[in-house]
Protein backbone atom coordinates (compact mmCIF):
# COMPACT_ATOMS: atom_id res chain seq x y z
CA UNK A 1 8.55 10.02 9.05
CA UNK A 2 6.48 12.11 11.54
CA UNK A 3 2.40 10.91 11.86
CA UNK A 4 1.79 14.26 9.76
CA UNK A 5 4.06 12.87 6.91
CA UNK A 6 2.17 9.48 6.98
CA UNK A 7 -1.50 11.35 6.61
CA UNK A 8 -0.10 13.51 3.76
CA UNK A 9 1.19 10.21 1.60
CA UNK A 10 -2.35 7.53 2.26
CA UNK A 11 -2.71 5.38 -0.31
CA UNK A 12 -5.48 7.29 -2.64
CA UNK A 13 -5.86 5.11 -5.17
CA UNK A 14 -4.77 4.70 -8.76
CA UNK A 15 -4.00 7.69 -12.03
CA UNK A 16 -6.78 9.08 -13.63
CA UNK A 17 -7.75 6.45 -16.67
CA UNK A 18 -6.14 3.06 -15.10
CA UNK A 19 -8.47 0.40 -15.63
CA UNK A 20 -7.71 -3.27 -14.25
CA UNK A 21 -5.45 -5.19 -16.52
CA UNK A 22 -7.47 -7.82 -17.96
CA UNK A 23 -3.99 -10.46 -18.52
CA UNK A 24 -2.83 -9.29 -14.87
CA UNK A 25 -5.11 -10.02 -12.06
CA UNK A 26 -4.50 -7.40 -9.34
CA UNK A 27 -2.82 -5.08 -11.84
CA UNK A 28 -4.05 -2.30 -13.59
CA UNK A 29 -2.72 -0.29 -16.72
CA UNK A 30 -3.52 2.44 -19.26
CA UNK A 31 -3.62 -0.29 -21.32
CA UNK A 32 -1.55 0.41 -24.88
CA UNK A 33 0.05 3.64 -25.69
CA UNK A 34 -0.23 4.85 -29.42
CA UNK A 35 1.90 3.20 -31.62
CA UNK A 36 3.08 6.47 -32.26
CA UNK A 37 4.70 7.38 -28.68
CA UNK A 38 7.58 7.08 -27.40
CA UNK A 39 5.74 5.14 -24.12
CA UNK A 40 4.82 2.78 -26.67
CA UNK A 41 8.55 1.05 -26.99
CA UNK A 42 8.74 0.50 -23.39
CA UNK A 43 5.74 -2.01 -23.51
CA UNK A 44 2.64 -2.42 -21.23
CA UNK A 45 3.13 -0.37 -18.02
CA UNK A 46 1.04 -1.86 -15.10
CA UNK A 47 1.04 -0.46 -12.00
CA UNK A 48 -0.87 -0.79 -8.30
CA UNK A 49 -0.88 0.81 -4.76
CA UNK A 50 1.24 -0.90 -2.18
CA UNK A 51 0.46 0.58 0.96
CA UNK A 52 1.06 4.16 2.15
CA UNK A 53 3.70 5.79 0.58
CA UNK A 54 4.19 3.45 -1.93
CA UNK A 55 3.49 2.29 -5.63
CA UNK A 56 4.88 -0.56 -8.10
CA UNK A 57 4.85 -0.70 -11.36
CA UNK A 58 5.91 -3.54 -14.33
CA UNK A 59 7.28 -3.48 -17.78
CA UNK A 60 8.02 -6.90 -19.44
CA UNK A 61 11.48 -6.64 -21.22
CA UNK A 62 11.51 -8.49 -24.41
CA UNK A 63 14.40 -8.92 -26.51
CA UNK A 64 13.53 -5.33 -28.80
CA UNK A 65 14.89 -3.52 -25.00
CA UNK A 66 18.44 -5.47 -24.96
CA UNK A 67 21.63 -3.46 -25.79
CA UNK A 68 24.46 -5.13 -27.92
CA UNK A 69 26.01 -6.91 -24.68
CA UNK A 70 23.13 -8.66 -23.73
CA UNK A 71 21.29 -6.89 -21.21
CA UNK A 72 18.60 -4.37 -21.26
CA UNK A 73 19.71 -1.16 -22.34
CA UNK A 74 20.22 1.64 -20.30
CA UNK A 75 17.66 3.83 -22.44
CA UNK A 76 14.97 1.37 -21.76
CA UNK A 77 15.41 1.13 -18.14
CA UNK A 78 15.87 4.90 -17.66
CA UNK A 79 12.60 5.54 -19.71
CA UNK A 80 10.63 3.04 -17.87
CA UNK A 81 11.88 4.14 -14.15
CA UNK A 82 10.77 7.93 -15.43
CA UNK A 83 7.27 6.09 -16.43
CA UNK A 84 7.46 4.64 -12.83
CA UNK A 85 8.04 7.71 -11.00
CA UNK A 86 4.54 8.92 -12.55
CA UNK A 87 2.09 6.23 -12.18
CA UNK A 88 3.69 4.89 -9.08
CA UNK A 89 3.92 7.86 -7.67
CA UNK A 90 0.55 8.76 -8.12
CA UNK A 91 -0.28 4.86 -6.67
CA UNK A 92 1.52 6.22 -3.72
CA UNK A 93 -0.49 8.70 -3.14
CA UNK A 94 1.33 11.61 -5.06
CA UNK A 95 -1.52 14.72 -5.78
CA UNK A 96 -3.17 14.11 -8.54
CA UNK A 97 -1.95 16.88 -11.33
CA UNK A 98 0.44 17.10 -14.48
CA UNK A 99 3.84 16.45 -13.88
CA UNK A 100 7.13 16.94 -15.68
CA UNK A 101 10.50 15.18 -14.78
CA UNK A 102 12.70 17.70 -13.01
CA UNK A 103 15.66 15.19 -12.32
CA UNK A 104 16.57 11.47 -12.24
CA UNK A 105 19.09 9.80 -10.79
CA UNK A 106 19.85 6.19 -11.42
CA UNK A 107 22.13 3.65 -10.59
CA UNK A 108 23.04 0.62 -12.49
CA UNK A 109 23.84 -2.69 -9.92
CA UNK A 110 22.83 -5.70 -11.87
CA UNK A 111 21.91 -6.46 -15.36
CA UNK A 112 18.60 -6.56 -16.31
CA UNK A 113 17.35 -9.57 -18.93
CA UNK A 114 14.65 -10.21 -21.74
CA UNK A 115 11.91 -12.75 -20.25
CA UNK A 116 11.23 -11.44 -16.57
CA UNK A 117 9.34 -8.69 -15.61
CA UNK A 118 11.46 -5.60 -14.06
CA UNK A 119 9.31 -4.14 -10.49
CA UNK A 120 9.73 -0.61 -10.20
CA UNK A 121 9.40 0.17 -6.24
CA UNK A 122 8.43 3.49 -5.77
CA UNK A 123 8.26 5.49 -2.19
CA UNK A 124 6.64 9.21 -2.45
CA UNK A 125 9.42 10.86 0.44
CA UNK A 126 7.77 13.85 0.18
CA UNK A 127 5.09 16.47 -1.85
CA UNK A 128 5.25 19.71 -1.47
CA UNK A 129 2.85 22.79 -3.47
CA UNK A 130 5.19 22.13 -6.91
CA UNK A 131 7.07 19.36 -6.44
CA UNK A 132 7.33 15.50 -5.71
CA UNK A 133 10.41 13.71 -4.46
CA UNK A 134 10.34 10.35 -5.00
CA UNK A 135 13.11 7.23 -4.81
CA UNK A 136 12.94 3.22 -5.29
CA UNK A 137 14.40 0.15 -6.65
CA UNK A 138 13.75 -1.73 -9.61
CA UNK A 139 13.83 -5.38 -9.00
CA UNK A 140 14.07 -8.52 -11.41
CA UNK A 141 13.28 -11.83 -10.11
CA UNK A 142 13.60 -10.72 -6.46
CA UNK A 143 17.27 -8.91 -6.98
CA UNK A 144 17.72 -5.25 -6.88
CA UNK A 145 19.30 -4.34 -10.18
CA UNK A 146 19.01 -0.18 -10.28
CA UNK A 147 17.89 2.00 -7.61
CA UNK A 148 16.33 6.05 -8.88
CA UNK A 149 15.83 9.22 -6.97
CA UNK A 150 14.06 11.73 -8.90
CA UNK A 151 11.93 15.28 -8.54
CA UNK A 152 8.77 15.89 -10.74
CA UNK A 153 7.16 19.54 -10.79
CA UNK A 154 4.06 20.36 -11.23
CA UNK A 155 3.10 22.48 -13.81
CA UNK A 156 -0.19 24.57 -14.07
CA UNK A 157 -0.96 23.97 -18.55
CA UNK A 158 0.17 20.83 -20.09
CA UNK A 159 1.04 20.95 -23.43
CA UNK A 160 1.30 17.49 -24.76
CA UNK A 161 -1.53 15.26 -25.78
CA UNK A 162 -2.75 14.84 -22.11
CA UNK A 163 -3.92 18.63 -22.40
CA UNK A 164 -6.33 18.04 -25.10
């Protein structure tokens, strides 16, 4: 990255609402989605800055995200790593504005288990005026088990709950 790229990406802080998760010192969260959502099967999302560039964010797999082999199911993981790309994202210093997903890539190394909380690593590559390009790794107990790249756009009128 060029010096230009680094000023563009500082670490600005944390998404509009986040409020320091009172069970996770260091953490913070939205705390819990309506029952209602679909956010709401993936858990409680926490999520902090880690240097320039750079975001993580948790989910806590429980035994209601394993598939019928045993591990966590692809659904969950792929939901949660979108949820990542947002709020760690924005951690990393993404513009702050509404996003949809334009594209996700993911890969599947390792299996993923109920118990141990799953580490989303995200690193902003690059913004531009309409779009964010972002890639990581998802970690579980210090072993990379899926890596993501993925493009959100920003779009100009939201028109899901966050617009009202």
């Amino acid at each position: 990255m060029t010096d230009d790229s680094n000023e563009m990406m500082e670490d600005v802080g944390l998404p509009r609402g986040a409020t320091p998760d009172p069970d996770n010192e260091g953490w913070y969260s939205w705390g819990d989605f309506p029952r209602s959502s679909f956010a709401a099967a993936t858990g409680r999302l926490l999520f902090r800055p880690d240097g320039p560039g750079h975001g993580i964010c948790r989910m806590f797999p429980t035994e209601d995200h394993m598939n019928m082999g045993g591990s966590i199911h692809g659904g969950a993981i792929m939901s949660f790593i979108d949820m990542s790309m947002f709020a760690g994202g924005l951690c990393a210093g993404m513009e702050k504005a509404h996003y949809v997903t334009l594209d996700l890539t993911t890969h599947f190394l390792a299996r993923g288990q109920a118990g141990s909380p799953l580490d989303s690593h995200v690193e902003l590559v690059k913004q531009t005026r309409g779009h964010a390009f972002l890639q990581g790794v998802v970690k579980q107990n210090g072993e990379n088990c899926y890596s993501f790249a993925g493009t959100l756009k920003k779009i100009k009128a939201p028109n899901g709950p966050s617009a009202r």
